[in-house]
N, C-alpha and C. Protein backbone atom coordinates (compact mmCIF):
# COMPACT_ATOMS: atom_id res chain seq x y z
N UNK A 1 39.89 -37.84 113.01
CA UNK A 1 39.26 -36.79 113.80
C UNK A 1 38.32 -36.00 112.88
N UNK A 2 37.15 -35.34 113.10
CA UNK A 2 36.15 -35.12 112.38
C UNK A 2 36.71 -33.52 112.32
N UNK A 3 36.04 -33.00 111.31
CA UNK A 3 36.47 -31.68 111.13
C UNK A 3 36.12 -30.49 111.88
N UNK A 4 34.59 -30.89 112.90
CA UNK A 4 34.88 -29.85 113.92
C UNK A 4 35.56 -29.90 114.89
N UNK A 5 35.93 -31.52 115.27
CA UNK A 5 36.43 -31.29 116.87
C UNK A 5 38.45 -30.99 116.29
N UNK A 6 38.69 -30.80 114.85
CA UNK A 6 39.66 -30.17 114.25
C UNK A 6 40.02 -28.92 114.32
N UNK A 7 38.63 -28.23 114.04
CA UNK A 7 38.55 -27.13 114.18
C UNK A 7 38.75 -26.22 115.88
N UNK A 8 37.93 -27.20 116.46
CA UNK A 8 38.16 -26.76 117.90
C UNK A 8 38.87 -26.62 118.59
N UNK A 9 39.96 -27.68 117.85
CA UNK A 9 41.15 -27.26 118.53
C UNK A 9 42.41 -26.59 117.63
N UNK A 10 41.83 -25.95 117.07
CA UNK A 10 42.64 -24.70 116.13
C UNK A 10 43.42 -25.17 114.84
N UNK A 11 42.46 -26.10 114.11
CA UNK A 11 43.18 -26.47 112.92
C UNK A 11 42.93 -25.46 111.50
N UNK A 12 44.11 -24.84 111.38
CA UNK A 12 43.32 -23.86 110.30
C UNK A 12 43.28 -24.05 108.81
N UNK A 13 43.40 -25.68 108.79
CA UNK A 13 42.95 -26.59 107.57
C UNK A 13 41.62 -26.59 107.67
N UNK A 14 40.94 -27.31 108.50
CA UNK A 14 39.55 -27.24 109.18
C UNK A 14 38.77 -26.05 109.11
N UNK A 15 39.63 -25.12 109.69
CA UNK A 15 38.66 -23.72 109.78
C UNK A 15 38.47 -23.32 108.29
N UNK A 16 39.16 -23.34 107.30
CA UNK A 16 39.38 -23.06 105.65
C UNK A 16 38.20 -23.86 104.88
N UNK A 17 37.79 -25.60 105.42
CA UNK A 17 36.97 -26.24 105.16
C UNK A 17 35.47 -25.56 105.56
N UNK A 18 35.44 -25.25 106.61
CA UNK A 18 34.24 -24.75 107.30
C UNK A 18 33.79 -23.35 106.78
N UNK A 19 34.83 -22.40 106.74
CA UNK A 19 34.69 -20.99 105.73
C UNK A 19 34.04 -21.43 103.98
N UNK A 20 34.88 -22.55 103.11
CA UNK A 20 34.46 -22.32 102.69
C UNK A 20 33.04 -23.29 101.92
N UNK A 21 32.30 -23.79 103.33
CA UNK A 21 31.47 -24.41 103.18
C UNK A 21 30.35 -23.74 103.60
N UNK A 22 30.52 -22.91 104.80
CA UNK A 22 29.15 -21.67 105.10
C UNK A 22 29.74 -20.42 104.79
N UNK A 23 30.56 -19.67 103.98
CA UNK A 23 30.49 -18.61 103.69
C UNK A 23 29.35 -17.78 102.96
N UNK A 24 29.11 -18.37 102.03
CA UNK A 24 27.88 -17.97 100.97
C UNK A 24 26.64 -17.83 101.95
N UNK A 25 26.09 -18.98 103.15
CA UNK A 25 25.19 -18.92 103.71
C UNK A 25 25.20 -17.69 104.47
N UNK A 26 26.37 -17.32 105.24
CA UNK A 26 26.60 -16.45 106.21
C UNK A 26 26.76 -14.82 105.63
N UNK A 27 27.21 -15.04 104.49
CA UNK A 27 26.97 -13.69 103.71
C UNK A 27 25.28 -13.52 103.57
N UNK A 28 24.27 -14.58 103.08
CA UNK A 28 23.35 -14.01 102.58
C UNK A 28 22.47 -13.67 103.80
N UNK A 29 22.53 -14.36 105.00
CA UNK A 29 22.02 -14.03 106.21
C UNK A 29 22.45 -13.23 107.11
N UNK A 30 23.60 -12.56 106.52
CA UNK A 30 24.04 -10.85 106.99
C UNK A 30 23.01 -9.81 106.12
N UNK A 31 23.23 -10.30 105.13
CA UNK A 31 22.41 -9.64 103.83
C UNK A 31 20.94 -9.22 103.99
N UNK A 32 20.52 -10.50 104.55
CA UNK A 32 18.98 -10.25 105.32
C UNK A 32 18.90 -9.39 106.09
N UNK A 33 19.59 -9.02 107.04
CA UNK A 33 19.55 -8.08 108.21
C UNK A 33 20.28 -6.69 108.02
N UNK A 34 21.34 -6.64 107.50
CA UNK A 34 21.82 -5.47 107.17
C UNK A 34 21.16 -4.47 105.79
N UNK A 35 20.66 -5.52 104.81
CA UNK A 35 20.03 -5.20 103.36
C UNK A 35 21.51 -4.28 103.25
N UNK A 36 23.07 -4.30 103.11
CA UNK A 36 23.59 -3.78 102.39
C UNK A 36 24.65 -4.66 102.26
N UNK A 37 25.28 -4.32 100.49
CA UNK A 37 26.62 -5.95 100.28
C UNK A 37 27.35 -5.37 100.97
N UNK A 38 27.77 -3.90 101.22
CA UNK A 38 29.40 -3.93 101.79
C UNK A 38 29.44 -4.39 103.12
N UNK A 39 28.00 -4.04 103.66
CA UNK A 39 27.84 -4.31 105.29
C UNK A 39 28.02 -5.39 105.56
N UNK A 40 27.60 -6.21 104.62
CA UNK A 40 27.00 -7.63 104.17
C UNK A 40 28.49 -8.37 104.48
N UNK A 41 29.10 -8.04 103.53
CA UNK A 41 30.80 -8.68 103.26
C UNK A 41 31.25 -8.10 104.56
N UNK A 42 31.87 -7.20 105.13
CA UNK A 42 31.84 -6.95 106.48
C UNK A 42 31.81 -7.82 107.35
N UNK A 43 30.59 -7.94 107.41
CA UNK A 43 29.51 -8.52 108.44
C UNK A 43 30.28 -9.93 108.39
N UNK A 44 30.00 -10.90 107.10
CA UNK A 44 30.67 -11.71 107.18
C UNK A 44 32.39 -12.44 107.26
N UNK A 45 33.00 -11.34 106.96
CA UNK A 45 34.41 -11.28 107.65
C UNK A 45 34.79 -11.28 108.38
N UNK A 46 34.07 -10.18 109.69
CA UNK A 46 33.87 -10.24 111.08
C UNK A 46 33.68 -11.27 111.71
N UNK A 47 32.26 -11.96 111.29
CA UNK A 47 31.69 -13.62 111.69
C UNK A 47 32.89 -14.77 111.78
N UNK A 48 33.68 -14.96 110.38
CA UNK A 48 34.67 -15.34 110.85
C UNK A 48 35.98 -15.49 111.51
N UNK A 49 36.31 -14.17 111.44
CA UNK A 49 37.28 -13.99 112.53
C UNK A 49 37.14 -13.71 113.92
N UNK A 50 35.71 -13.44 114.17
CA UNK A 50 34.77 -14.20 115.72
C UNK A 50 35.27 -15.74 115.85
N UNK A 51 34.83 -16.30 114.64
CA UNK A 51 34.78 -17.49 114.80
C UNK A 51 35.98 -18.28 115.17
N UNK A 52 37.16 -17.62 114.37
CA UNK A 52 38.18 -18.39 114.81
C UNK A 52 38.88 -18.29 116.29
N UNK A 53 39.16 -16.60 116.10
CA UNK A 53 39.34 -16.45 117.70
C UNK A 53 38.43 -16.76 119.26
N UNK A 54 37.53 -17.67 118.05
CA UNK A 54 36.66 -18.60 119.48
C UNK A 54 36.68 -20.32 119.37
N UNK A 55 37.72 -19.96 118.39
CA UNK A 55 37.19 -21.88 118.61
C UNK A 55 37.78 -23.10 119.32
N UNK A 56 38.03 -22.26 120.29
CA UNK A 56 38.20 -23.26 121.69
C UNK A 56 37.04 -22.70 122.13
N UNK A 57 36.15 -22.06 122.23
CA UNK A 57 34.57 -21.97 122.75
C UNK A 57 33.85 -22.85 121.98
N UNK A 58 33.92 -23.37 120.87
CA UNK A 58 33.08 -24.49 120.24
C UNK A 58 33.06 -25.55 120.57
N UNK A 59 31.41 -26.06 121.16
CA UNK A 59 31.31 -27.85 121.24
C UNK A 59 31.38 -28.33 119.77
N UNK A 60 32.44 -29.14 119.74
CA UNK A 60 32.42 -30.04 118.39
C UNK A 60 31.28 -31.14 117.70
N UNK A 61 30.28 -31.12 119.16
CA UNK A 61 29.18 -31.91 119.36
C UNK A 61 28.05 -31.06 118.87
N UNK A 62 28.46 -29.64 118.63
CA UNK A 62 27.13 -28.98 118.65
C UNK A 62 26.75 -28.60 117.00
N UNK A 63 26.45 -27.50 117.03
CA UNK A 63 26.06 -27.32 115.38
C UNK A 63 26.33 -26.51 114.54
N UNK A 64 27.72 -26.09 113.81
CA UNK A 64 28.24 -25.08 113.65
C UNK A 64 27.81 -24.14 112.60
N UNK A 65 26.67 -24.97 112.28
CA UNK A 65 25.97 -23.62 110.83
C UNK A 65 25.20 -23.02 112.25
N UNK A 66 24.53 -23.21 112.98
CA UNK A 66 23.97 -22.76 114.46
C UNK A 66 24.60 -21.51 115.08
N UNK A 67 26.09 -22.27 115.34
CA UNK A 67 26.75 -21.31 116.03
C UNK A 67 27.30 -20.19 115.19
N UNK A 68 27.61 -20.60 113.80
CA UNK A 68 28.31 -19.40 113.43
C UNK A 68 27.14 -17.93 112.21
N UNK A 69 26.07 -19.28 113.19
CA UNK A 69 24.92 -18.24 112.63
C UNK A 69 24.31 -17.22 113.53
N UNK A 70 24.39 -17.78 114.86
CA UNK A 70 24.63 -16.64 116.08
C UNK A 70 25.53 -15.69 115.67
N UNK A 71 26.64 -15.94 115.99
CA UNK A 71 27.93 -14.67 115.68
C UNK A 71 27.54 -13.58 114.70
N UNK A 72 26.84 -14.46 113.40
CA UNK A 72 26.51 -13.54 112.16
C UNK A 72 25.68 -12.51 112.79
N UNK A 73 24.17 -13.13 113.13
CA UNK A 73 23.54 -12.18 113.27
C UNK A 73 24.07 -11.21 114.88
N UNK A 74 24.48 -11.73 115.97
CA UNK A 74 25.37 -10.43 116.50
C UNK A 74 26.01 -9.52 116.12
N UNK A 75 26.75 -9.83 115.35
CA UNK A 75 27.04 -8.70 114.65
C UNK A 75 26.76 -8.10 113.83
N UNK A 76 25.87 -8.42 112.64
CA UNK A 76 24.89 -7.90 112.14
C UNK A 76 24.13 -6.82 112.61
N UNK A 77 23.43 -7.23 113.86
CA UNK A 77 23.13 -6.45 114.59
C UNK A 77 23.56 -5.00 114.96
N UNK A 78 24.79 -5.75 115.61
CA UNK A 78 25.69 -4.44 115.90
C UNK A 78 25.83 -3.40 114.96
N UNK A 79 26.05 -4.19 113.87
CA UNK A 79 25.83 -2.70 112.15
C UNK A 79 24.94 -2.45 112.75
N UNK A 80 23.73 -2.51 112.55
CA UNK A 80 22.70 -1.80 112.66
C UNK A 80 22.71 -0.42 113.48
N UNK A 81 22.83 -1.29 114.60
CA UNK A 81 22.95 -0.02 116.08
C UNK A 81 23.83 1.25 115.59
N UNK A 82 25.29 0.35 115.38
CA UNK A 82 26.08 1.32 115.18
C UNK A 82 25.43 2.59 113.97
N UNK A 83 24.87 2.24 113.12
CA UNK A 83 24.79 2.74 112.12
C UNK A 83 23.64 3.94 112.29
N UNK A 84 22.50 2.92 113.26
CA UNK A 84 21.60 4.24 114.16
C UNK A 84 22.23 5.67 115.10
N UNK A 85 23.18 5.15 115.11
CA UNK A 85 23.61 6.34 116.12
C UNK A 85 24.52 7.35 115.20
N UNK A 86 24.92 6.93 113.72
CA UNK A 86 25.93 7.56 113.70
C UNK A 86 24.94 7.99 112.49
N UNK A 87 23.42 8.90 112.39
CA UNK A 87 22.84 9.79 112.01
C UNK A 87 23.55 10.64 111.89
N UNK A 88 23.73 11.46 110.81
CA UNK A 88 24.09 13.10 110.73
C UNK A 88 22.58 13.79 111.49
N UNK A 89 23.30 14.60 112.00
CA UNK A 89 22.20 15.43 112.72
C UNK A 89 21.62 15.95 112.25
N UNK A 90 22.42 17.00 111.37
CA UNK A 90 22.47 18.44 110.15
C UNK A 90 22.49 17.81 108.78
N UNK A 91 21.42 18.19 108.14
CA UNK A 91 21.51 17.83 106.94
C UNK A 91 22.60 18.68 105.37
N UNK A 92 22.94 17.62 104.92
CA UNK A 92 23.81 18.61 103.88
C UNK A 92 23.12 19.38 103.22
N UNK A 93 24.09 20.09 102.99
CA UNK A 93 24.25 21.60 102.19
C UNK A 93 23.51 21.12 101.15
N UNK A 94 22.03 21.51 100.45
CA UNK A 94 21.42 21.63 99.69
C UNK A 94 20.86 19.97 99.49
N UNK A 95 20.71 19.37 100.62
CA UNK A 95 19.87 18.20 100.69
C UNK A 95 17.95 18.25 100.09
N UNK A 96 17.48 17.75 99.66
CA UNK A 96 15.91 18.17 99.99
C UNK A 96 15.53 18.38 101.19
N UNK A 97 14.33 19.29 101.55
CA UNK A 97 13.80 19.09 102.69
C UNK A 97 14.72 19.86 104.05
N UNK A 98 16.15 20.27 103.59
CA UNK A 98 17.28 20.11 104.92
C UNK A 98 16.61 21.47 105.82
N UNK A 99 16.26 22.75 105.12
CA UNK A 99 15.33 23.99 105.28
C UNK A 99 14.67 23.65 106.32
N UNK A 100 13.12 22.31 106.28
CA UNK A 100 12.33 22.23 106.76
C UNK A 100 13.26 21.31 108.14
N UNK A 101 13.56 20.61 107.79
CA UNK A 101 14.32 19.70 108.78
C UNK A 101 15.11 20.48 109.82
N UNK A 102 15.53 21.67 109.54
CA UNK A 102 16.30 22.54 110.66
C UNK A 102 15.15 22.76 111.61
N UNK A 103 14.25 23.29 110.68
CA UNK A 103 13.23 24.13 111.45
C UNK A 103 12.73 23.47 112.03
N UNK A 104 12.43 21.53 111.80
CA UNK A 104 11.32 21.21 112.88
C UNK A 104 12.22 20.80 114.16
N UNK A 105 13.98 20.86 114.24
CA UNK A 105 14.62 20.36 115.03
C UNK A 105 14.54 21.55 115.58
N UNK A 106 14.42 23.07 115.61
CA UNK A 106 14.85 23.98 116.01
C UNK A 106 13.36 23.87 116.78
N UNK A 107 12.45 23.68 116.48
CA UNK A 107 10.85 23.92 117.47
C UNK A 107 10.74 22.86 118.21
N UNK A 108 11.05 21.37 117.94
CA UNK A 108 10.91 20.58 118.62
C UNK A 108 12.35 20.92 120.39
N UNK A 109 13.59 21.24 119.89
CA UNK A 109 14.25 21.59 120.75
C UNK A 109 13.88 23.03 121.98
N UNK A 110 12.76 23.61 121.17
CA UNK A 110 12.24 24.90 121.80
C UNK A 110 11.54 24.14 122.83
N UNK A 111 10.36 23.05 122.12
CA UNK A 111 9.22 22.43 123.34
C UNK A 111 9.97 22.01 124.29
N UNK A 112 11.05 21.10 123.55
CA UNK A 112 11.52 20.38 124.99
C UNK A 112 12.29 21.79 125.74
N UNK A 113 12.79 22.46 126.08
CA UNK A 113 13.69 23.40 126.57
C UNK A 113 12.41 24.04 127.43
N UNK A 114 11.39 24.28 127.04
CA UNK A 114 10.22 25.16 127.31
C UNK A 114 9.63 23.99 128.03
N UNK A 115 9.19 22.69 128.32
CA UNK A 115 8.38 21.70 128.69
C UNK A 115 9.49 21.33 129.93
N UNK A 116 10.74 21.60 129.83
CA UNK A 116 11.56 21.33 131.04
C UNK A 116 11.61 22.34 132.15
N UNK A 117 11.34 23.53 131.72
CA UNK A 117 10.92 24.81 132.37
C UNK A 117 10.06 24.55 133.22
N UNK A 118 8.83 24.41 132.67
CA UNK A 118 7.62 23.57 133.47
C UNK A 118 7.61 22.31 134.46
N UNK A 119 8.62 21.24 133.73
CA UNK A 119 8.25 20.48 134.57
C UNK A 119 9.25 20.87 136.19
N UNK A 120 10.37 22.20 135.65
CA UNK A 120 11.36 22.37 136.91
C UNK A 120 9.89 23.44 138.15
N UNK A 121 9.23 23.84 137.18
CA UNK A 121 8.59 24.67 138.17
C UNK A 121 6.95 24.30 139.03
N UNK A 122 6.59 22.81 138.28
CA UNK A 122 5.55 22.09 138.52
C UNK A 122 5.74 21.68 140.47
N UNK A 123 7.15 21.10 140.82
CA UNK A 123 7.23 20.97 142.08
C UNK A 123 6.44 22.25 143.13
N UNK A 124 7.91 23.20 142.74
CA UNK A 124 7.07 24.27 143.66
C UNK A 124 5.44 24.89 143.63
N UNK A 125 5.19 24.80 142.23
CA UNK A 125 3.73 24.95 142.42
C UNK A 125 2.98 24.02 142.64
N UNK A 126 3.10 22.72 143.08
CA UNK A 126 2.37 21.81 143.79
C UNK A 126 2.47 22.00 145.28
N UNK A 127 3.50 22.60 146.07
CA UNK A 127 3.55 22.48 147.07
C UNK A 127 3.10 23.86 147.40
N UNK A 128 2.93 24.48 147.03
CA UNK A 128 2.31 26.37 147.43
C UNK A 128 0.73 25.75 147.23
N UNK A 129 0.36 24.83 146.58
CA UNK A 129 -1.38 24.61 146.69
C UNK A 129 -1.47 23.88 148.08
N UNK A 130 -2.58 24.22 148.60
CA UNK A 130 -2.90 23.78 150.26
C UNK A 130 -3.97 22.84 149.90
């Protein structure tokens, strides 16, 4: 029996062969996308334990540097996102710049607060014009 359709059906001799034949690849093509090692190592730890807890989803016919190069970059991905959202808002205590950075969040939050004003009162003054 060949070592993916081994794998597919949950051989975790097979899966050990396959780890450690694309690991290195799958690390460096986390690496590409995340640009960080811990994310990186992460990233690729994740990939395989996607991988295993899917491999009754694997065609043994198909191409598994392919597939488990999908998974990588999904989740890869997902760092990313995650990592966009989880901005500090407020900059630390004696950051560069943190001074100016209050202030342009504090004016930009004024426009919008002030530009929502307007747009609540744009209705009625469209409809009072004849």
């Amino acid at each position: 029996m060949e070592l993916h359709e081994r794998f597919a059906r949950g051989d975790m001799s097979a899966f050990e062969a396959l780890f450690r034949a694309h690991q290195a690849d799958v690390y460096r093509w986390c690496l590409r996308i995340v640009r960080d090692h811990a994310a990186a190592e992460d990233a690729t730890m994740d990939t395989f334990h996607r991988a295993w807890r899917s491999h009754a989803h694997f065609d043994p016919r198909g191409n598994f540097a392919g597939w488990i190069r999908r998974i990588a970059t999904n989740l890869a991905l997902d760092h990313l996102r995650a990592a966009k959202r989880n901005v500090p808002l407020e900059p630390a205590p004696g950051e560069p710049g943190a001074r100016e950075r209050v202030a342009v969040e504090i004016a930009v939050g004024a426009a919008a607060a002030q530009s929502t004003g307007v747009m609540r009162r744009a209705p009625d003054a469209a409809s009072a014009d004849p």
